[in-house]
PDB file of N, CA and C in Angstrom:
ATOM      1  N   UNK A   1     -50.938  23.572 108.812  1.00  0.00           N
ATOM      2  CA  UNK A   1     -49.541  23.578 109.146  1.00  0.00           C
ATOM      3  C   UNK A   1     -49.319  22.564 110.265  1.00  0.00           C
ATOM      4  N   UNK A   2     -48.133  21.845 110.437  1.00  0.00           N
ATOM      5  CA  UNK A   2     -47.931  20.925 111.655  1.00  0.00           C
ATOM      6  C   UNK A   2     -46.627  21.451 112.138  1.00  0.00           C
ATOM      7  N   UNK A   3     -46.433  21.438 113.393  1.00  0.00           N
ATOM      8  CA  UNK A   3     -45.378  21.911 113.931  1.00  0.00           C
ATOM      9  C   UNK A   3     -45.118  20.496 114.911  1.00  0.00           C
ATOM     10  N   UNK A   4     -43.824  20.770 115.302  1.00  0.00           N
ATOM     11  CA  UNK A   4     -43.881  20.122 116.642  1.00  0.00           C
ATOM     12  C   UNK A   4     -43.773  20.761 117.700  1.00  0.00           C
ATOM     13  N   UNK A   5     -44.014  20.263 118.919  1.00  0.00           N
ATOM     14  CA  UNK A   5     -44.039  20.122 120.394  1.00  0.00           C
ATOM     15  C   UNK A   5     -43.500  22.076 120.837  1.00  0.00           C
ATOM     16  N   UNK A   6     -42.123  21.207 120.851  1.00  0.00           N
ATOM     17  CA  UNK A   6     -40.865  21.822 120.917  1.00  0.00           C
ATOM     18  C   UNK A   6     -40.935  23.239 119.836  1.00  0.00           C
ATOM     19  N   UNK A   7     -41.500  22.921 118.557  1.00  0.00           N
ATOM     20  CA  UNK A   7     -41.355  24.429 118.074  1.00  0.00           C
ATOM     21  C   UNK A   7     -42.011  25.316 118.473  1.00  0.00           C
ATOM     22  N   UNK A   8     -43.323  24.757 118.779  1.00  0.00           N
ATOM     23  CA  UNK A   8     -44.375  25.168 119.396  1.00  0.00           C
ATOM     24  C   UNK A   8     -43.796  26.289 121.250  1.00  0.00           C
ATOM     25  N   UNK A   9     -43.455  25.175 121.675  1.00  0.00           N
ATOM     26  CA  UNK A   9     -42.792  25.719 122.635  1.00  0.00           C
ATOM     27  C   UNK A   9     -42.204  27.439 122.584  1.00  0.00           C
ATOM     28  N   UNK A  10     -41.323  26.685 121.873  1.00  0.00           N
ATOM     29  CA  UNK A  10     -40.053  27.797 121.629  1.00  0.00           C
ATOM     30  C   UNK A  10     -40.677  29.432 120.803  1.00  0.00           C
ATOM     31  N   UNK A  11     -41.951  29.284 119.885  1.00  0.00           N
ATOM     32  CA  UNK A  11     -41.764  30.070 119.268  1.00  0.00           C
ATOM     33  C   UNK A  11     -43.488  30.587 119.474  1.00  0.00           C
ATOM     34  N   UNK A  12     -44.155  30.216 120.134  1.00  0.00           N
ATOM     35  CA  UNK A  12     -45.449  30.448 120.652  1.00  0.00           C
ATOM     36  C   UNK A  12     -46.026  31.573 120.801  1.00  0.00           C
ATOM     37  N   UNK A  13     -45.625  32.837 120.555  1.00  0.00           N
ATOM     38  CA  UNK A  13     -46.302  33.777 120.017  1.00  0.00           C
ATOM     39  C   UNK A  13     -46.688  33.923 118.250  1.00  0.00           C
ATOM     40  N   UNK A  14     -45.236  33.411 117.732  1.00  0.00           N
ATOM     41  CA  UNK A  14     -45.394  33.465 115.965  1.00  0.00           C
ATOM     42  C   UNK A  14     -46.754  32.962 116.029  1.00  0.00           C
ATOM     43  N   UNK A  15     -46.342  31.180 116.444  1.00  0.00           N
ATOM     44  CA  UNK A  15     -47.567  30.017 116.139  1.00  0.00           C
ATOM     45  C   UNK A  15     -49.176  31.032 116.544  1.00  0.00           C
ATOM     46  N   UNK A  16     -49.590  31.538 117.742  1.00  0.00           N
ATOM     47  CA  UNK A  16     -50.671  32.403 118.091  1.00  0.00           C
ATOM     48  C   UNK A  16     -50.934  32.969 116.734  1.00  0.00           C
ATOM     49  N   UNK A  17     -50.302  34.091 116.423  1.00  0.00           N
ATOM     50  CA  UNK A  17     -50.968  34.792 115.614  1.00  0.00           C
ATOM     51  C   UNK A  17     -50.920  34.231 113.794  1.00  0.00           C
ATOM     52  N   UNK A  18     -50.092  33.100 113.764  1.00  0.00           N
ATOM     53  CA  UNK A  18     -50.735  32.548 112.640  1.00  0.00           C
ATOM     54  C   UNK A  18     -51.931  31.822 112.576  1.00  0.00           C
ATOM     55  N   UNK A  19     -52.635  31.648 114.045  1.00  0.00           N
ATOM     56  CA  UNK A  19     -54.255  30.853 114.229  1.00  0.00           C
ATOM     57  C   UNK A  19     -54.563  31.810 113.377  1.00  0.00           C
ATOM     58  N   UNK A  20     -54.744  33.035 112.911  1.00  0.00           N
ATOM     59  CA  UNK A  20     -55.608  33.937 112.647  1.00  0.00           C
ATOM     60  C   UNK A  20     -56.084  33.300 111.147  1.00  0.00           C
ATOM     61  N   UNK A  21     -55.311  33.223 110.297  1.00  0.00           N
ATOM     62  CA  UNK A  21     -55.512  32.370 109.044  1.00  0.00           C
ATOM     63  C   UNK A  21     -55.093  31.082 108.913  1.00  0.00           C
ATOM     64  N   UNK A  22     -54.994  30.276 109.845  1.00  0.00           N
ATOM     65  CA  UNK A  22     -55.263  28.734 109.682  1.00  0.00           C
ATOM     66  C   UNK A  22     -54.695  28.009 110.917  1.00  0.00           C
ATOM     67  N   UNK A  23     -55.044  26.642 110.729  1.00  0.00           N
ATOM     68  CA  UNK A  23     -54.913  25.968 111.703  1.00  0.00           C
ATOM     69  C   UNK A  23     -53.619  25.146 111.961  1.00  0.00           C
ATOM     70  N   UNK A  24     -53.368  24.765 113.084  1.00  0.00           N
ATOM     71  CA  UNK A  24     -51.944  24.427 113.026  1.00  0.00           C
ATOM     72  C   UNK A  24     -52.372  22.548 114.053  1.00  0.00           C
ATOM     73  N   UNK A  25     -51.421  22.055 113.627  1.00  0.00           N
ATOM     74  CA  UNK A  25     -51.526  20.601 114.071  1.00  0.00           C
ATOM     75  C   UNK A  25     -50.176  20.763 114.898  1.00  0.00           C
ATOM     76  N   UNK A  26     -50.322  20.199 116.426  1.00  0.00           N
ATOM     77  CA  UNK A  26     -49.022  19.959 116.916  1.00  0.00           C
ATOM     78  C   UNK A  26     -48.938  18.997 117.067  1.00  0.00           C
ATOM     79  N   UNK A  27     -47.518  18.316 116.910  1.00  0.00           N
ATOM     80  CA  UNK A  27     -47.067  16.784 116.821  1.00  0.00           C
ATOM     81  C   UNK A  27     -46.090  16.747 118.167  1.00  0.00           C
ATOM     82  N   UNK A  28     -46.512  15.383 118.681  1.00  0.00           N
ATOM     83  CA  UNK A  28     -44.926  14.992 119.535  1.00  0.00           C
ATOM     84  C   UNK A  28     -44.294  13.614 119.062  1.00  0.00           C
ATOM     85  N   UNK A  29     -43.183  13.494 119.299  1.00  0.00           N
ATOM     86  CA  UNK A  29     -42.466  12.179 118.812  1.00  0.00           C
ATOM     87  C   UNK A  29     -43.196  11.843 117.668  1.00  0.00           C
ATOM     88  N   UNK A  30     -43.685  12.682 116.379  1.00  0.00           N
ATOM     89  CA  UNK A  30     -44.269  12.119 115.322  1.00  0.00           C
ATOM     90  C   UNK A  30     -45.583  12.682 115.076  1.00  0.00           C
ATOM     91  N   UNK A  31     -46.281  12.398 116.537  1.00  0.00           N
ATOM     92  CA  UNK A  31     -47.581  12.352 116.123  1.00  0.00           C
ATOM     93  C   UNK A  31     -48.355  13.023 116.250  1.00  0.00           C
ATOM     94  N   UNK A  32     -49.432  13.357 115.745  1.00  0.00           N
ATOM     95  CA  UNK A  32     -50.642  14.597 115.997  1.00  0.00           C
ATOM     96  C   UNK A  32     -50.808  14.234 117.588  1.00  0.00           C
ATOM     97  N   UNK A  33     -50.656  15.610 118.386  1.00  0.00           N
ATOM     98  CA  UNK A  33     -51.481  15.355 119.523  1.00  0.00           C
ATOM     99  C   UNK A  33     -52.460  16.662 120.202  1.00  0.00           C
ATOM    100  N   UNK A  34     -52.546  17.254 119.021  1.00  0.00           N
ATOM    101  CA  UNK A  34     -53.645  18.670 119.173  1.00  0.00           C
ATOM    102  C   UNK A  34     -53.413  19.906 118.433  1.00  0.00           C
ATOM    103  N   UNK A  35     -54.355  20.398 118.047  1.00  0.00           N
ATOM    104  CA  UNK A  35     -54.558  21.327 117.340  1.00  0.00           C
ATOM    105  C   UNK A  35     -54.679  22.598 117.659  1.00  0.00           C
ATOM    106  N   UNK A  36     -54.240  24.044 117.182  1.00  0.00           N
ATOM    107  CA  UNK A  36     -54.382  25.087 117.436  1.00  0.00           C
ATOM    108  C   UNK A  36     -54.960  25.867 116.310  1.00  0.00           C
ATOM    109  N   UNK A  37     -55.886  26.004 116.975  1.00  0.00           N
ATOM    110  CA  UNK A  37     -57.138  27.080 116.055  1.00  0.00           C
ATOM    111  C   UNK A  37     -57.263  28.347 116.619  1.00  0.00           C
ATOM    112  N   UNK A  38     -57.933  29.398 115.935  1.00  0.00           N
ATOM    113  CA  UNK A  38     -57.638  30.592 116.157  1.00  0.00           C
ATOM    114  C   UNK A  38     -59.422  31.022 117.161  1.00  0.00           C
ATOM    115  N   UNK A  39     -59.457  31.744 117.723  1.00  0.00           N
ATOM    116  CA  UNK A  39     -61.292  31.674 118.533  1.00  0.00           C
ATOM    117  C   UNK A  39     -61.923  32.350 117.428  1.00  0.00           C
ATOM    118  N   UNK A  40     -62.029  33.131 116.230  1.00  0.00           N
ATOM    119  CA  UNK A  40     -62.627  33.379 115.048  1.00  0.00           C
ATOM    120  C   UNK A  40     -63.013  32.391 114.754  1.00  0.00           C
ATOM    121  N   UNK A  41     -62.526  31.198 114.411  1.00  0.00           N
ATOM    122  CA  UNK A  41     -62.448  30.171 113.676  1.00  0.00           C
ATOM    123  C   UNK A  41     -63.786  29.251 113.467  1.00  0.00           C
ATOM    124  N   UNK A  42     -64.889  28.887 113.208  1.00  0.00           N
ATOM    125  CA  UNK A  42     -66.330  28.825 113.779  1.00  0.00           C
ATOM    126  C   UNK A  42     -66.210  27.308 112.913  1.00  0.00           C
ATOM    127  N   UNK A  43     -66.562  26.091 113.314  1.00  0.00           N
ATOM    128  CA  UNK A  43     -66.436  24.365 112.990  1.00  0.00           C
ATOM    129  C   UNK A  43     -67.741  24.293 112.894  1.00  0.00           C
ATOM    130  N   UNK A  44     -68.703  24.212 111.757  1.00  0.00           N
ATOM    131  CA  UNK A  44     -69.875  24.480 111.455  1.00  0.00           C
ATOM    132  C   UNK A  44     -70.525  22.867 111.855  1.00  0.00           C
ATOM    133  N   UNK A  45     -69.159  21.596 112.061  1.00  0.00           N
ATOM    134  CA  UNK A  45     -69.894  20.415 112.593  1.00  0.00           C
ATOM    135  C   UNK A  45     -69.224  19.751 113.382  1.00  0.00           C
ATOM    136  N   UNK A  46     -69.419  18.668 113.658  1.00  0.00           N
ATOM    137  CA  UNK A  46     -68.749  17.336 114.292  1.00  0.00           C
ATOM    138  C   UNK A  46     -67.645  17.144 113.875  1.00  0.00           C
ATOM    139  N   UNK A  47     -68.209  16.538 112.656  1.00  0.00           N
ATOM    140  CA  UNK A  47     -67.232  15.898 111.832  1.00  0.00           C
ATOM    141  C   UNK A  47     -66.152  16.505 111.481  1.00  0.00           C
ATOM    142  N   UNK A  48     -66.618  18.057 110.869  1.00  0.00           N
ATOM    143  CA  UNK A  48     -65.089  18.920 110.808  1.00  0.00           C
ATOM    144  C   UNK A  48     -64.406  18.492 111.675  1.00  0.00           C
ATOM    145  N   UNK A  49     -64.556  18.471 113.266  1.00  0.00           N
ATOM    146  CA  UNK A  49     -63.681  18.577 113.980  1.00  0.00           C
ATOM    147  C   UNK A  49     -62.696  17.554 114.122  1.00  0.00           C
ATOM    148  N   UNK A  50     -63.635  16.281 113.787  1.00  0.00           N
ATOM    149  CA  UNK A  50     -62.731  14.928 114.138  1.00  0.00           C
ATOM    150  C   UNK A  50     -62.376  14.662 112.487  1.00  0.00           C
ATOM    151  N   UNK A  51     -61.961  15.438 112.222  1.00  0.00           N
ATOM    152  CA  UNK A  51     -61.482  15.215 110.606  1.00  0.00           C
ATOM    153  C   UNK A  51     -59.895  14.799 110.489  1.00  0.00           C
ATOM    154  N   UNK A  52     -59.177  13.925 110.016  1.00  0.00           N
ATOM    155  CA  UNK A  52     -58.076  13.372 110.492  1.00  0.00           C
ATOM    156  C   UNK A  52     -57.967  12.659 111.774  1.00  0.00           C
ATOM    157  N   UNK A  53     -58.943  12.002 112.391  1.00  0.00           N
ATOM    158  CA  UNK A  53     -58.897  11.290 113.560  1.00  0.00           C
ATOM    159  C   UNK A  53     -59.634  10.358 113.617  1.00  0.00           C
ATOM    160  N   UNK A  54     -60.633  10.545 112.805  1.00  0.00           N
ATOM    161  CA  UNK A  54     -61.461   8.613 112.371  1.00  0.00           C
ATOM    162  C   UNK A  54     -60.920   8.398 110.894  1.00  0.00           C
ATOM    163  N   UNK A  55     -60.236   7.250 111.116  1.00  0.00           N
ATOM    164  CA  UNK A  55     -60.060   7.067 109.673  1.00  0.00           C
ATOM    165  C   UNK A  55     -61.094   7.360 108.839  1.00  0.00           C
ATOM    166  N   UNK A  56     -60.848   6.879 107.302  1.00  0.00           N
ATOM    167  CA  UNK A  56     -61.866   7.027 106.468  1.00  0.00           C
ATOM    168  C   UNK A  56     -62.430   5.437 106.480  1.00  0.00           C
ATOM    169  N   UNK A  57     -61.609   5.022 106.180  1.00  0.00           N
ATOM    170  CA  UNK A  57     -62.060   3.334 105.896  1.00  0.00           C
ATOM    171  C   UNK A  57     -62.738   2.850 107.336  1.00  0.00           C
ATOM    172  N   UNK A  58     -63.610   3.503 108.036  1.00  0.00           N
ATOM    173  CA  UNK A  58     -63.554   3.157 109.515  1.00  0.00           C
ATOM    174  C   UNK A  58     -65.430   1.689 109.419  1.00  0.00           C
ATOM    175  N   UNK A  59     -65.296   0.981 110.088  1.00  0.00           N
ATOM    176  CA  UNK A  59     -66.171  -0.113 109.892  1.00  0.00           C
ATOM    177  C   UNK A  59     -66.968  -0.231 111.651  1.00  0.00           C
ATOM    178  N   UNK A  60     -68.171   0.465 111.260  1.00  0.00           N
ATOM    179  CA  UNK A  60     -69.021   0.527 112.510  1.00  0.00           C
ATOM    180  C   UNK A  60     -68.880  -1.249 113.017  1.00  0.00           C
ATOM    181  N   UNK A  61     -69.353  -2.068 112.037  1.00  0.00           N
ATOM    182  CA  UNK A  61     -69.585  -3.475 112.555  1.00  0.00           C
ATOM    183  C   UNK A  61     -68.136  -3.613 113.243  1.00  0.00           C
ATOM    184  N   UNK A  62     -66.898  -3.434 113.293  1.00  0.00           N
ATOM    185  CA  UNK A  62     -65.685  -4.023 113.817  1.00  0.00           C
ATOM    186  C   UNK A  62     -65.718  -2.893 114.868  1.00  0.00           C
ATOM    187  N   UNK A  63     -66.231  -1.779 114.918  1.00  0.00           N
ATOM    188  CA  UNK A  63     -66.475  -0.633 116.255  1.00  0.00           C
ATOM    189  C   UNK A  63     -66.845  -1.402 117.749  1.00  0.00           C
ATOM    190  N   UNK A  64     -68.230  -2.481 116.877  1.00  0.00           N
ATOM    191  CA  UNK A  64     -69.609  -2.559 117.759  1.00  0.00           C
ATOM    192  C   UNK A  64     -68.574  -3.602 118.511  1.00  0.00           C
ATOM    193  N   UNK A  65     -67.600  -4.989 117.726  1.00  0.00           N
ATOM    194  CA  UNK A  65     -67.649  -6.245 118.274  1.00  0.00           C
ATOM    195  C   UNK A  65     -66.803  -5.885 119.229  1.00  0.00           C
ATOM    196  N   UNK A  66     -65.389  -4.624 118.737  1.00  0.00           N
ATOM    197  CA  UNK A  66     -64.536  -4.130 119.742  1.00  0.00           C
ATOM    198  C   UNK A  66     -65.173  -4.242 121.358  1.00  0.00           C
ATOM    199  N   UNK A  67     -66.109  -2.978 120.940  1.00  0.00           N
ATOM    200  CA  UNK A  67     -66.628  -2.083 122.416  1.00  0.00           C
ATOM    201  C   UNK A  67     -67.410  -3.475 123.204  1.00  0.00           C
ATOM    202  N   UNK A  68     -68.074  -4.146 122.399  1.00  0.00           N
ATOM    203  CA  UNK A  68     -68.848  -5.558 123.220  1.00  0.00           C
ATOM    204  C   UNK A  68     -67.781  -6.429 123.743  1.00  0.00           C
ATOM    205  N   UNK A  69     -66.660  -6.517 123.512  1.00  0.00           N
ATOM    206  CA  UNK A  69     -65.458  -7.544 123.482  1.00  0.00           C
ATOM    207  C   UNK A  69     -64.708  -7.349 125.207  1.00  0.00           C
ATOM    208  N   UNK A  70     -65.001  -5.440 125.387  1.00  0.00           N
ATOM    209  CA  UNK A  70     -64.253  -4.776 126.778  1.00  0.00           C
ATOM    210  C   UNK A  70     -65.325  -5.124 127.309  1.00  0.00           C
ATOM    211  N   UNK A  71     -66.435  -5.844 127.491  1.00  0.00           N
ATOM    212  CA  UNK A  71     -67.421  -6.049 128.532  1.00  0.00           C
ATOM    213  C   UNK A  71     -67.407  -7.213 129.336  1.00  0.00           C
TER     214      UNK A  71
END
């Protein structure tokens, strides 16, 4: 589910107890800026977690020249 900010705000007990069966994405001005999961909820990896936050198409070689480029 994605909510925004503001609904979040406003209605923040509903949002709580729907963690119980799934996860909720909060957006501001648009955009994902964190997630609400329920403490049941058990992320068996990494990757689950950053799932929607590295692209898919993501290219280690254009990672490496980036991060060498800020040096």
């Amino acid at each position: 589910m994605i909510v925004s900010s503001t609904e979040i705000q406003n209605n923040f007990g509903k949002y709580l107890q729907l963690t119980a069966g799934q996860e909720i994405v909060i957006t501001k001005n648009g955009s994902a800026v964190a997630k609400l999961i329920g403490i049941n909820k058990k992320t068996t990896t990494l990757s689950s977690q950053l799932c929607g936050i590295i692209p898919f198409d993501i290219d280690e070689n254009e990672i490496k020249v980036e991060r060498m480029s800020r040096h």
